[in-house]
Protein backbone atom coordinates (compact mmCIF):
# COMPACT_ATOMS: atom_id res chain seq x y z
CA UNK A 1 0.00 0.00 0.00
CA UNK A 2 2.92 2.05 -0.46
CA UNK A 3 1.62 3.53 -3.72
CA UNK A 4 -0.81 5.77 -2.14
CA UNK A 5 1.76 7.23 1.06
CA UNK A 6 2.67 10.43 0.45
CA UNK A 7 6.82 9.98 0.46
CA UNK A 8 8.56 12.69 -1.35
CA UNK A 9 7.30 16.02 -2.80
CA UNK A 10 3.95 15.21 -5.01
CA UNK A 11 1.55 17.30 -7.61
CA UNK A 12 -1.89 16.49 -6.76
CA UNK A 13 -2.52 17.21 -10.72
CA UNK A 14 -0.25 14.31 -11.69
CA UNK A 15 -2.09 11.31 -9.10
CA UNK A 16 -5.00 9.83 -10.52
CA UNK A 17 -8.54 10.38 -8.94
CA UNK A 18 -10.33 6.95 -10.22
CA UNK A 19 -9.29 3.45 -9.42
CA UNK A 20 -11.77 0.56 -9.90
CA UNK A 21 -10.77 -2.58 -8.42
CA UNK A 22 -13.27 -5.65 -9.54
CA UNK A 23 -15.60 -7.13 -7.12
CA UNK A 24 -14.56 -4.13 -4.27
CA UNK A 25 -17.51 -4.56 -1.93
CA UNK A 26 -17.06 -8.27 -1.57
CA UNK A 27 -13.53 -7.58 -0.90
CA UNK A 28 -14.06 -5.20 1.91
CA UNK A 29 -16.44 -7.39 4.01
CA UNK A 30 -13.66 -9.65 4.08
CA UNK A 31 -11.14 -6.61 5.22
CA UNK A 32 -13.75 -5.35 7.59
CA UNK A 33 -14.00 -8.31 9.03
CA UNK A 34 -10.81 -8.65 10.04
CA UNK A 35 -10.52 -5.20 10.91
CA UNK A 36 -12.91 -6.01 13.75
CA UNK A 37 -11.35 -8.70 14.86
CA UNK A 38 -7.57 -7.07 15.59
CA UNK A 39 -9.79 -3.92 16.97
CA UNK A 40 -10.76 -7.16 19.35
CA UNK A 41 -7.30 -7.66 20.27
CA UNK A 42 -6.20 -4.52 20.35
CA UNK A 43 -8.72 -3.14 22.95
CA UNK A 44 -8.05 -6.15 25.06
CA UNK A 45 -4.37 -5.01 24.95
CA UNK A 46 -5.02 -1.95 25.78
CA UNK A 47 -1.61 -0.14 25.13
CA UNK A 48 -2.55 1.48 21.71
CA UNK A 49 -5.10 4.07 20.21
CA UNK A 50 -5.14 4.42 16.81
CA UNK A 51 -6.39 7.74 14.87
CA UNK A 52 -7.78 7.95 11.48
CA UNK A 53 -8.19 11.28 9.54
CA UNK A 54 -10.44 11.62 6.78
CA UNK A 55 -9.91 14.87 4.50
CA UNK A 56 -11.57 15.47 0.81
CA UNK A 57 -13.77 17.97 -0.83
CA UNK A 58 -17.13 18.06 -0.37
CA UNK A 59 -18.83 15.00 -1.66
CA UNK A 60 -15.85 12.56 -2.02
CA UNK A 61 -17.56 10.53 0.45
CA UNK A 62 -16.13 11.04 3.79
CA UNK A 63 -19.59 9.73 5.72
CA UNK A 64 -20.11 6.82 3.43
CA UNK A 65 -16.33 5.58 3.74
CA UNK A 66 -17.00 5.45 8.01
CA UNK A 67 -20.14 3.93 7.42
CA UNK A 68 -18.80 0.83 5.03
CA UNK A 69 -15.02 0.46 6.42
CA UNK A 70 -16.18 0.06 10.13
CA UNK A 71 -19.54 -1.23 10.26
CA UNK A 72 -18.48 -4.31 11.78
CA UNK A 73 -16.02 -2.89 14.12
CA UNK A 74 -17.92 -3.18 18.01
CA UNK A 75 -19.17 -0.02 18.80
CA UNK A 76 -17.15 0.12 22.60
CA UNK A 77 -13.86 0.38 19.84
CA UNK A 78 -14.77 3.01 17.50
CA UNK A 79 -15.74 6.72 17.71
CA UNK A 80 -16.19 9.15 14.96
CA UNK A 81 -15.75 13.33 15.76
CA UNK A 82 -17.48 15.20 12.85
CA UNK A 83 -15.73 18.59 13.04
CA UNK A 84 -17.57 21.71 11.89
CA UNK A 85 -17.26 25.33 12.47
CA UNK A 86 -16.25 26.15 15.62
CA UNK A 87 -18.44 26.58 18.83
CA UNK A 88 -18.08 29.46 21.18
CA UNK A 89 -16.65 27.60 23.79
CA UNK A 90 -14.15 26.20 21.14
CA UNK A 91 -13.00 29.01 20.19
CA UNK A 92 -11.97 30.44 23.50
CA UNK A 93 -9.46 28.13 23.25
CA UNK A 94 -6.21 27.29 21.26
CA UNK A 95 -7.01 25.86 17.47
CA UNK A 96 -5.90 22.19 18.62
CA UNK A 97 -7.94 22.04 22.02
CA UNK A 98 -10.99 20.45 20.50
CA UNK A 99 -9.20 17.84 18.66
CA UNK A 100 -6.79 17.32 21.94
CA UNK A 101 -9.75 16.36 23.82
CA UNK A 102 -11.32 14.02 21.18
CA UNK A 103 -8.27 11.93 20.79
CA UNK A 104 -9.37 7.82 21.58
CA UNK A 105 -8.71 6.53 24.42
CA UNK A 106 -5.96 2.99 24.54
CA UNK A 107 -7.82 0.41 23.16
CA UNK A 108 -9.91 1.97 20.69
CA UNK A 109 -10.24 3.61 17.01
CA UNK A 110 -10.68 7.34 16.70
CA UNK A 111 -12.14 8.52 13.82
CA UNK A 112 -11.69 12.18 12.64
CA UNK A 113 -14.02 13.30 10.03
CA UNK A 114 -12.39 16.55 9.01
CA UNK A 115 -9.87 17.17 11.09
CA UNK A 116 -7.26 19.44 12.78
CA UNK A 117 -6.14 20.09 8.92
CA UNK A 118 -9.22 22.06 8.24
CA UNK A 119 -7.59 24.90 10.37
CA UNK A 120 -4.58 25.16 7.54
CA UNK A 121 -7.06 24.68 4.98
CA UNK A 122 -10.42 26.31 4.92
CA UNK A 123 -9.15 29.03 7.54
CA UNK A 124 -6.15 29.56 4.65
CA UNK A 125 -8.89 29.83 1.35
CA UNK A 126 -10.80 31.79 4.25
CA UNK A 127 -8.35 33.96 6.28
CA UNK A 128 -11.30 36.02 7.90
CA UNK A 129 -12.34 33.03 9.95
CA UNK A 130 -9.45 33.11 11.81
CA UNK A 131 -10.21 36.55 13.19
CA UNK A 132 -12.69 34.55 16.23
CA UNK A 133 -10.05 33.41 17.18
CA UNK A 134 -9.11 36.58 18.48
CA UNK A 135 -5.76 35.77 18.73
CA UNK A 136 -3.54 39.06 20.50
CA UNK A 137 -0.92 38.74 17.24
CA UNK A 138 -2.96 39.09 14.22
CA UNK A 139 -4.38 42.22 13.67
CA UNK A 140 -5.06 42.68 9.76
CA UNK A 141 -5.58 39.77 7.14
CA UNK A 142 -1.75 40.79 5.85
CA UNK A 143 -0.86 38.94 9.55
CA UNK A 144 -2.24 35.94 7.83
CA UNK A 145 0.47 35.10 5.70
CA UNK A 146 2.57 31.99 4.80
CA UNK A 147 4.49 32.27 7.93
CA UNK A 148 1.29 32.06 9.76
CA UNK A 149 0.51 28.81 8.00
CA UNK A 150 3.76 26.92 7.84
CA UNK A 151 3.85 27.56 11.97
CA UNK A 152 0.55 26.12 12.03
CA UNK A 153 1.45 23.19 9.88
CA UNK A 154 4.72 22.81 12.36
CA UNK A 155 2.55 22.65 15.25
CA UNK A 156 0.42 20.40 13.93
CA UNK A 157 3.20 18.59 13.35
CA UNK A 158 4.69 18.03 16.91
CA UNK A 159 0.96 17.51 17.68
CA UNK A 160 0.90 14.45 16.25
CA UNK A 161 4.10 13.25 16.91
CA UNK A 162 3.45 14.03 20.59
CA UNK A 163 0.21 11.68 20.47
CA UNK A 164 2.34 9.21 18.61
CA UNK A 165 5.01 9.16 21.28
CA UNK A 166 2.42 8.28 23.82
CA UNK A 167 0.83 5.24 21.81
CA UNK A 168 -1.42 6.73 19.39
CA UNK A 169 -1.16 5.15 15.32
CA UNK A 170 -1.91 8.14 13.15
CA UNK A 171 -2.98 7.31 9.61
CA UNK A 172 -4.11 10.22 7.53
CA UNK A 173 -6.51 9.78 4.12
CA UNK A 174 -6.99 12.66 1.35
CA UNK A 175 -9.71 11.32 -0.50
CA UNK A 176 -8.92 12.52 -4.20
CA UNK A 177 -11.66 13.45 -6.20
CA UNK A 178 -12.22 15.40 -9.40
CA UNK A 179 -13.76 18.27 -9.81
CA UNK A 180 -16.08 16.00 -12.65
CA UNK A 181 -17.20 13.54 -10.67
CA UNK A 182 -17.97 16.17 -7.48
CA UNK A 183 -20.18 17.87 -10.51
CA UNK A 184 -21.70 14.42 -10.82
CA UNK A 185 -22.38 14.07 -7.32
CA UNK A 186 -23.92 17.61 -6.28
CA UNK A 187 -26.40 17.09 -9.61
CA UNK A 188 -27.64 13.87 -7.99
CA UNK A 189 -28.36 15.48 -4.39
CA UNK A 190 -30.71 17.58 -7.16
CA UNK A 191 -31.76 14.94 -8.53
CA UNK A 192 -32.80 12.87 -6.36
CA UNK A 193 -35.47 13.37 -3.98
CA UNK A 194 -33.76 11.70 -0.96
CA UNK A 195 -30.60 13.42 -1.08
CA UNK A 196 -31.95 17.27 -1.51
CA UNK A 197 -31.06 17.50 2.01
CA UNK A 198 -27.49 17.25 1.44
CA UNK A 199 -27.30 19.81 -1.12
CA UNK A 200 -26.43 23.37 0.01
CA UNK A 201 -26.19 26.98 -1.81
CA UNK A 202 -22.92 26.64 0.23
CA UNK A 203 -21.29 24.09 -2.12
CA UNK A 204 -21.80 25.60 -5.26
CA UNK A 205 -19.50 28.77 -3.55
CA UNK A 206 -17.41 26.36 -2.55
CA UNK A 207 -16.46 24.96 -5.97
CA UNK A 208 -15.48 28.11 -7.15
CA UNK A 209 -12.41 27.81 -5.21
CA UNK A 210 -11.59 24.14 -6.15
CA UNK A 211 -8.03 25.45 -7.07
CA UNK A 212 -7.08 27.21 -3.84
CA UNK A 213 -8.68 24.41 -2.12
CA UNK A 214 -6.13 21.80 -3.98
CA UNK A 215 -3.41 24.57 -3.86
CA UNK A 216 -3.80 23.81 0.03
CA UNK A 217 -4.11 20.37 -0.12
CA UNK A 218 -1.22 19.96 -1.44
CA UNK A 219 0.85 22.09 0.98
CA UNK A 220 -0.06 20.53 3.93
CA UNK A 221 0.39 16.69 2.18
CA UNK A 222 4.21 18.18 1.20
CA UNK A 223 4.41 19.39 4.55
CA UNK A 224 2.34 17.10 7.22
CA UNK A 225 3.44 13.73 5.66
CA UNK A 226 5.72 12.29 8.05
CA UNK A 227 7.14 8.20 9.09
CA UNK A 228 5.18 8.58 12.21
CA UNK A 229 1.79 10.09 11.02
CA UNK A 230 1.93 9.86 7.03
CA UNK A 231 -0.85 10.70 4.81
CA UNK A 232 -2.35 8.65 1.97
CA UNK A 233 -3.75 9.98 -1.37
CA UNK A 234 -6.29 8.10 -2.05
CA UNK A 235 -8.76 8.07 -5.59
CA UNK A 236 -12.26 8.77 -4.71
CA UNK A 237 -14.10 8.88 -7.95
CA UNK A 238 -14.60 5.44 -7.59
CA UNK A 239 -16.42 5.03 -3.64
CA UNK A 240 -15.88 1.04 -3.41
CA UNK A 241 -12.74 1.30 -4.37
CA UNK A 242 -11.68 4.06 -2.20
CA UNK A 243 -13.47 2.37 1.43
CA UNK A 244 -10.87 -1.11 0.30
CA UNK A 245 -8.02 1.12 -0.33
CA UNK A 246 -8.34 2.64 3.36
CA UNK A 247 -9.85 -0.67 4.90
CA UNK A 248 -6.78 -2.39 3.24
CA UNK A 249 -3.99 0.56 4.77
CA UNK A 250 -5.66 0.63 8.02
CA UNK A 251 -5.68 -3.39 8.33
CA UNK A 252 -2.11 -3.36 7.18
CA UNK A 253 -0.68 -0.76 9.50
CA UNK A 254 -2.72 -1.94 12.40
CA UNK A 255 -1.29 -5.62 12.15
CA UNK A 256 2.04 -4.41 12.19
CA UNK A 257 1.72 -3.58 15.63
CA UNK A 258 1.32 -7.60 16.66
CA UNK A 259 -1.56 -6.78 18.96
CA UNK A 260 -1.74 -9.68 21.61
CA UNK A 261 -4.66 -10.35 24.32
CA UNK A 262 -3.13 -10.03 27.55
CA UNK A 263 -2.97 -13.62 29.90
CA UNK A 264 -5.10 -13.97 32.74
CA UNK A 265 -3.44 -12.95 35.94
CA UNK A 266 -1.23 -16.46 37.08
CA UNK A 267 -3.13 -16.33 40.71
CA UNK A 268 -6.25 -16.95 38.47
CA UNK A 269 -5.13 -19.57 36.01
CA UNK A 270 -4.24 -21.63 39.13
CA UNK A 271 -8.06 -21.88 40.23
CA UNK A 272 -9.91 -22.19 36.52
CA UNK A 273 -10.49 -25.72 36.86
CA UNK A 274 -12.02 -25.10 40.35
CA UNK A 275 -13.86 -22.15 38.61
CA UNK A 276 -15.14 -24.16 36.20
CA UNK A 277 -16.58 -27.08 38.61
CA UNK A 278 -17.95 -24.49 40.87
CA UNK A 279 -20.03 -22.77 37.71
CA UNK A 280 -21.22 -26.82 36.15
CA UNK A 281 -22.15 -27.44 39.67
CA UNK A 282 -24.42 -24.81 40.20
């Protein structure tokens, strides 16, 4: 899975957005299934968290992609953190605080849908967001600059390697799509009855600024890629495809770890024959 990890410099212009593997939902219950069963293990181990962050444009299937990869991971091991703008509260406190707090605990899966990367990526194709932050150095939208964002990025940075230091896996996803097949994708929220209420006025603003958006993108993939918390360019025009490419990278990376259940305590194993009489006997 090597193909997709984000190594050296790359030009989101030259990786491809469509992949179609054959038979890729049959594939994935088998990955998913195994998936569940080293979550098993690993939350009876209890030394590891692992973190997975979801990042894409609007529509390249973010929700669906949770849905399908974990759906038959036990719900005590996973936990998903949609991020949107914001709250008061939030923003009375440094840009990483909310996501601090969210992190999983030993044991289980944390799922970040949008993550701490939207605040070097929609705050950078938006600079006058950052102004609620009311933070004491930036005074005029000229403070926003590319110093502003590369210290961000560095943060971000130590961040992660911090959490990975203290037993957190952190595996990052772009979710590459193409600005034909998001055009394909708003049209059927249109279209179809049962997905109007996905659509928003909002998205068709958005769009406008697919190119800054991917201008970002790619600066924090250059710059936020790292051994201990690398990021993975995946093609999202095709969805199945996409949910067994993660699955896959996630299942991989997981089982390097060699996740073992811990042995009952020895002044236990001692008594579990005398355990087991005294429960047939009852």
């Amino acid at each position: 899975m090597n193909t997709y990890k984000v190594k050296k410099t790359i030009n989101l212009k030259n990786i491809a957005t469509k992949e179609v593997e054959e038979n890729a939902e049959k594939k994935l219950k088998k990955v998913r299934k195994k998936l569940s069963k080293l979550q098993d293990t690993m939350y009876a181990e209890g030394k590891y968290a692992a973190l997975i962050c979801l990042q894409g444009m609007d529509t390249s299937g973010k929700d669906s992609l949770i849905r399908e990869v974990f759906k038959e991971v036990n719900a005590r091991g996973v936990e998903v953190h949609s991020f949107k703008v914001p709250t008061e509260n939030e923003l009375k406190h440094d840009f990483m605080w909310r996501h601090y707090i969210a992190l999983p605990a030993k044991g289980k899966i944390g799922v970040f849908n949008r993550t701490h990367y939207e605040n070097v990526l929609v705050t950078r194709v938006h600079p006058e967001y950052v102004f609620s932050e009311n933070i004491p150095s930036i005074k005029s939208i000229e403070d926003l600059n590319e110093d502003f964002y590369n210290s961000r990025m560095e943060a971000i940075n130590n961040f992660e390697n911090f959490i990975v230091n203290s037993g957190t896996i952190v595996l990052k996803f772009f979710l590459h799509l193409s600005k034909e097949e998001q055009k394909n994708r708003l049209l059927r929220r249109l279209r179809l009855k049962q997905k109007n209420w996905k659509f928003s006025p909002g998205d068709l603003k958005e769009r406008k600024l697919w190119d800054n958006y991917q201008f970002c993108y790619q600066e924090l993939l250059n710059k936020t890629s790292k051994k201990q918390a690398p990021w993975f360019v995946i093609p999202a025009d095709d969805k199945p495809t996409a949910r067994l490419r993660v699955a896959e990278i996630i299942l991989e990376n997981l089982k390097s770890y060699n996740f073992k259940e811990p042995e009952l305590a020895e002044k236990y194993q001692v008594h579990l024959n005398e355990y087991r009489t005294q429960l047939e006997n009852e």
